[in-house]
Protein backbone atom coordinates (compact mmCIF):
# COMPACT_ATOMS: atom_id res chain seq x y z
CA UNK A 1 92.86 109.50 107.24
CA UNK A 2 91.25 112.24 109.57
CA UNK A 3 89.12 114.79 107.61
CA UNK A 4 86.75 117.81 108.06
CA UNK A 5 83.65 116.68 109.07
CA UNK A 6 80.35 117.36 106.75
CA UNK A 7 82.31 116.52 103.00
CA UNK A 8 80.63 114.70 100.84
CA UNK A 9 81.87 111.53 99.26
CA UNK A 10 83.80 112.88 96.37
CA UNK A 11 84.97 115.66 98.35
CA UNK A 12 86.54 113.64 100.73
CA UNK A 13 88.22 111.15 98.30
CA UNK A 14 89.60 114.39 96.40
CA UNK A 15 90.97 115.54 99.68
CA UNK A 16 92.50 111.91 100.45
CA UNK A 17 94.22 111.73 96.86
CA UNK A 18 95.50 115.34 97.35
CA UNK A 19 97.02 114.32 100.72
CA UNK A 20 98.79 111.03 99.43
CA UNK A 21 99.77 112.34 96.40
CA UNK A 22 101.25 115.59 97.97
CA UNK A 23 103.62 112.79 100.50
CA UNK A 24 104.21 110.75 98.02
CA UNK A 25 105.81 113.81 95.79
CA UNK A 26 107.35 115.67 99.02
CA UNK A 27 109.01 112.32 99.51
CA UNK A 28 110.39 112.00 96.06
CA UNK A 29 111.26 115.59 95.82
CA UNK A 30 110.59 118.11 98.46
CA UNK A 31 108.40 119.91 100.08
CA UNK A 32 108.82 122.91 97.82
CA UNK A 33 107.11 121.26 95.26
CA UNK A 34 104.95 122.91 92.81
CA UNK A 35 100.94 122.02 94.03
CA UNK A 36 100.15 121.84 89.90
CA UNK A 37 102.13 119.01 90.51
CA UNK A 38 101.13 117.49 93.06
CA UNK A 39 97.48 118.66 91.57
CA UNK A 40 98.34 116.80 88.31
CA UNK A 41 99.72 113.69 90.41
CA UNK A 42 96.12 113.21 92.62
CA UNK A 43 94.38 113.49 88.98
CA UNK A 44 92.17 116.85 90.04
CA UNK A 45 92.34 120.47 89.70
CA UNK A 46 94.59 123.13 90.95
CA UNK A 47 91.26 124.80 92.17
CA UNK A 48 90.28 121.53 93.84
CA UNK A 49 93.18 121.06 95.61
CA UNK A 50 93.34 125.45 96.67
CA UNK A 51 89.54 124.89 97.58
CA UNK A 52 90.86 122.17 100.34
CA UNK A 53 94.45 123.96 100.93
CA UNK A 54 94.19 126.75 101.07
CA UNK A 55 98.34 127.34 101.17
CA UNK A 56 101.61 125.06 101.05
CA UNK A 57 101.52 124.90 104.80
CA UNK A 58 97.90 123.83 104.90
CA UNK A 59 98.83 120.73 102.95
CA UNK A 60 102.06 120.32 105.20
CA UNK A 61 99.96 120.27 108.24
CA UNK A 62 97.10 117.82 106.77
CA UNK A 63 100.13 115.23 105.03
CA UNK A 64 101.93 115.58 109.16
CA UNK A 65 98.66 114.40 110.71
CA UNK A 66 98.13 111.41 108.51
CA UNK A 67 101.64 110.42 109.27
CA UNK A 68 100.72 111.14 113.15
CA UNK A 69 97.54 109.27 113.06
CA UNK A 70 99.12 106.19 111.12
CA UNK A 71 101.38 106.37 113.53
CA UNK A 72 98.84 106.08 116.22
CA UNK A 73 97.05 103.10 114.24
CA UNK A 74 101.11 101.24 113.78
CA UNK A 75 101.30 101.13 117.86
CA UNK A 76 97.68 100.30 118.69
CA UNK A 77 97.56 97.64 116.25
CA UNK A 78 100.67 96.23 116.91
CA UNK A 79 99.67 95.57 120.57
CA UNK A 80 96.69 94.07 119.85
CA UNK A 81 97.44 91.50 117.55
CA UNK A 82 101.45 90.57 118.59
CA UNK A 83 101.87 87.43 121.36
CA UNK A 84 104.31 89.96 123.51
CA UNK A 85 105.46 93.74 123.93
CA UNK A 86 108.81 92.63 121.94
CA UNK A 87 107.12 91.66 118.91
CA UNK A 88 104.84 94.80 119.31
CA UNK A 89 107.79 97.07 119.48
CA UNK A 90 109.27 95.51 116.62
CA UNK A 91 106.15 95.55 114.55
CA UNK A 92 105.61 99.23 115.80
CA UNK A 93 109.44 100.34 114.33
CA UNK A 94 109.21 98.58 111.20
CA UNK A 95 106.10 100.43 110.20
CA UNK A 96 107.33 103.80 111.58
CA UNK A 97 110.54 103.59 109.58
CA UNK A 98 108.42 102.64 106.52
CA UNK A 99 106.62 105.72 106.87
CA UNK A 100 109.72 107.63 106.47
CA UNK A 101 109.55 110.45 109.41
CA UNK A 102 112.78 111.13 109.19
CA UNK A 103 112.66 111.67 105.69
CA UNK A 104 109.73 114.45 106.02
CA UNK A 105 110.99 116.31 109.02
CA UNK A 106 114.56 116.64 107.34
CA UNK A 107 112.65 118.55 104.37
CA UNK A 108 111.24 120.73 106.55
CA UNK A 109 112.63 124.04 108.09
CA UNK A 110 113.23 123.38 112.10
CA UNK A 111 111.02 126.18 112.51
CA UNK A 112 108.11 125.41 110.35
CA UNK A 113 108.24 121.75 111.55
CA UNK A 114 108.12 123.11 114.78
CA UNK A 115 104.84 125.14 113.95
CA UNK A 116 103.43 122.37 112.16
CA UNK A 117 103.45 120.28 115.05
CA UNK A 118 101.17 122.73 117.02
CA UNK A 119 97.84 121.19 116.85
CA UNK A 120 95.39 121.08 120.39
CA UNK A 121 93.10 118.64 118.17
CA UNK A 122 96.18 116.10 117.88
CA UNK A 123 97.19 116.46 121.12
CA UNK A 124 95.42 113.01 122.32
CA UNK A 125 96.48 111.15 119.73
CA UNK A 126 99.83 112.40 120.52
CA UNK A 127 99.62 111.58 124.33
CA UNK A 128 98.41 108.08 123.11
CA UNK A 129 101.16 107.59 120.89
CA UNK A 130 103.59 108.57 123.98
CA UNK A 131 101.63 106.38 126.30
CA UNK A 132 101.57 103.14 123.89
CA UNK A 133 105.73 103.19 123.26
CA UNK A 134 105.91 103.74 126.85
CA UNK A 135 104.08 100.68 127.85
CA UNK A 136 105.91 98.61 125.35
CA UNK A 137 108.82 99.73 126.39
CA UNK A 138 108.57 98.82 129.66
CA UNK A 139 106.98 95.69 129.16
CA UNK A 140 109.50 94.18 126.92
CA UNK A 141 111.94 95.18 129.43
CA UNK A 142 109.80 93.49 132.06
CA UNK A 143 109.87 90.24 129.96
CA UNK A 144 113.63 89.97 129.52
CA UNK A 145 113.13 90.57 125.85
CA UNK A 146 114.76 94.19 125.42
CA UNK A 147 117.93 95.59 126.64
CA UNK A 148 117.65 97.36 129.71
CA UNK A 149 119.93 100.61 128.69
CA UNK A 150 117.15 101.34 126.15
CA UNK A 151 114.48 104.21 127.18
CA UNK A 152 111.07 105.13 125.37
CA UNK A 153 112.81 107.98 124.26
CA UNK A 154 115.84 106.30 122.30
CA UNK A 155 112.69 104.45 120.78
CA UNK A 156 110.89 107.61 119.47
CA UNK A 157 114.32 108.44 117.89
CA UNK A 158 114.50 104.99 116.40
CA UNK A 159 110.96 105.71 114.65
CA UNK A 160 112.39 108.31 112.62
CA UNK A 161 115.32 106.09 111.01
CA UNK A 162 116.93 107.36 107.88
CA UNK A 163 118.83 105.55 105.26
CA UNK A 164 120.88 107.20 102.35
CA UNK A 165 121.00 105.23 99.65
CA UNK A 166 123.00 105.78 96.12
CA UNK A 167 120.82 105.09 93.33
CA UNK A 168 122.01 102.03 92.07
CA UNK A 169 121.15 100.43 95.35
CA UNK A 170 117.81 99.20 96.36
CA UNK A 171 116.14 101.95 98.76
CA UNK A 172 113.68 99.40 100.45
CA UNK A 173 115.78 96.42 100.37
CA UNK A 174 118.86 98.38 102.04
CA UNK A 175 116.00 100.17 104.73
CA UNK A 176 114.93 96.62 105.69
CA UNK A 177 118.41 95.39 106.45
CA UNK A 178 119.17 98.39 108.53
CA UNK A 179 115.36 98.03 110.41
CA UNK A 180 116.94 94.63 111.32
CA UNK A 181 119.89 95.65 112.49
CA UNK A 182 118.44 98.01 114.34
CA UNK A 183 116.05 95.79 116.41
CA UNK A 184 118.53 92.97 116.69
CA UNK A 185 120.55 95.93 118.72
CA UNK A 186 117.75 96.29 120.96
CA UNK A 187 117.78 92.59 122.37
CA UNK A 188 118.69 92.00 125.67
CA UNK A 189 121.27 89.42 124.72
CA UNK A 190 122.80 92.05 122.10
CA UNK A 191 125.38 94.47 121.86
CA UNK A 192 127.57 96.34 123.76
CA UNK A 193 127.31 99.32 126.59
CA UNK A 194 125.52 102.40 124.81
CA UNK A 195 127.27 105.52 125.48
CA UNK A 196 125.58 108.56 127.43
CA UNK A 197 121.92 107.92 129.14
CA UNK A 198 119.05 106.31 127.76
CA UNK A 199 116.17 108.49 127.09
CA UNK A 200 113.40 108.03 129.38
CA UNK A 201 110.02 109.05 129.21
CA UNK A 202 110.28 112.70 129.88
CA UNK A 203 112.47 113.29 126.90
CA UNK A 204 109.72 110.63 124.85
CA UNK A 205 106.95 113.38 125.31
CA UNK A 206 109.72 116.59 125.02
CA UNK A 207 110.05 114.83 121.64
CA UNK A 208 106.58 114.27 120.58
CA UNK A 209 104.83 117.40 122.63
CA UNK A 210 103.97 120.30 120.28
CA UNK A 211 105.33 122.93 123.18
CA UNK A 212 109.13 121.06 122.72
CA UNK A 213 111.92 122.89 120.57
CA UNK A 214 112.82 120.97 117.32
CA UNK A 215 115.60 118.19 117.94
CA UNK A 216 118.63 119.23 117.10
């Protein structure tokens, strides 16, 4: 997890446990939250956690770039240590679903996500996160190993999957079937034709470019 620079140890685990504890609670409730709660659930102070966040959307913006940077880890890791761009990809989707996107930006006003997004300091790791599904996409393509009708940008929609569940069913259990599902759709030897156009790259960075309008 990205902080300030110059914070001293405790400082910076205080910041880390406000961070988790503030997506873990935005997750389970919403965003609206009270941040004596969220306070009380990262076991420090209210004026601890004001003293790093300074507002609600100050914590917003610091919980969206851990997501972005794990993000950025998911695809750069999965690259490096899979045989093939198809096991990569899958690797990549399975840990982009788990980190619920979808579930944070459907909390969030389409205008405040929109302005949380704006960040020239995440811009590379953005661009990198572009480039990397790009190149995956296109290899596993390359290989025979993904459908052809498939474009970097129906991936970046795929990364924010999700999955109502009623509460007497197993959330991560029902998630995992439907990540399967999912990818075994994406095989070449899968499925049938995919209405409309696929979305290609342009539409990948309109997607995951701070300067695009939110999807609607």
């Amino acid at each position: 997890m990205a902080v300030e620079k110059g914070l001293r140890a405790d400082a910076r685990r205080n910041r880390d446990l406000i961070v988790t504890a503030a997506r873990e609670l935005f997750l389970e409730q919403n965003v609206d939250v009270p941040l004596e709660e969220v306070a009380r659930r990262a076991g420090v102070g209210v004026g601890t956690l004001y003293r790093r966040f300074p507002d609600r959307d100050a914590l917003l913006r610091a919980v969206g770039e851990e997501s972005l940077r794990r993000l950025a880890d998911l695809v750069e890791t999965a690259g490096r240590e899979e045989p093939d761009a198809w096991h990569a990809l899958c690797r990549f989707l399975r840990g982009a679903v788990a980190l619920r996107l979808g579930v944070l930006a459907a909390k969030l006003d389409p205008l405040l996500h929109q302005r949380l997004r704006v960040g020239a300091d995440l811009r590379e790791i953005r661009q990198g996160v572009v480039a990397a599904v790009l190149r995956l996409t296109e290899r596993a393509q390359a290989d025979g190993a993904l459908r052809p009708d498939i474009g970097p940008g129906d991936i970046a929609l795929l990364m924010t999957l999700h999955v109502y569940t009623p509460p007497a069913v197993p959330g991560e259990e029902a998630l995992a079937r439907m990540v399967e599902i999912m990818l075994d759709g994406l095989r070449a030897d899968r499925g049938s034709p995919l209405p409309g156009a696929a979305l290609d790259a342009d539409a990948l960075r309109r997607y995951t470019t701070a300067d695009a309008p939110p999807p609607t």
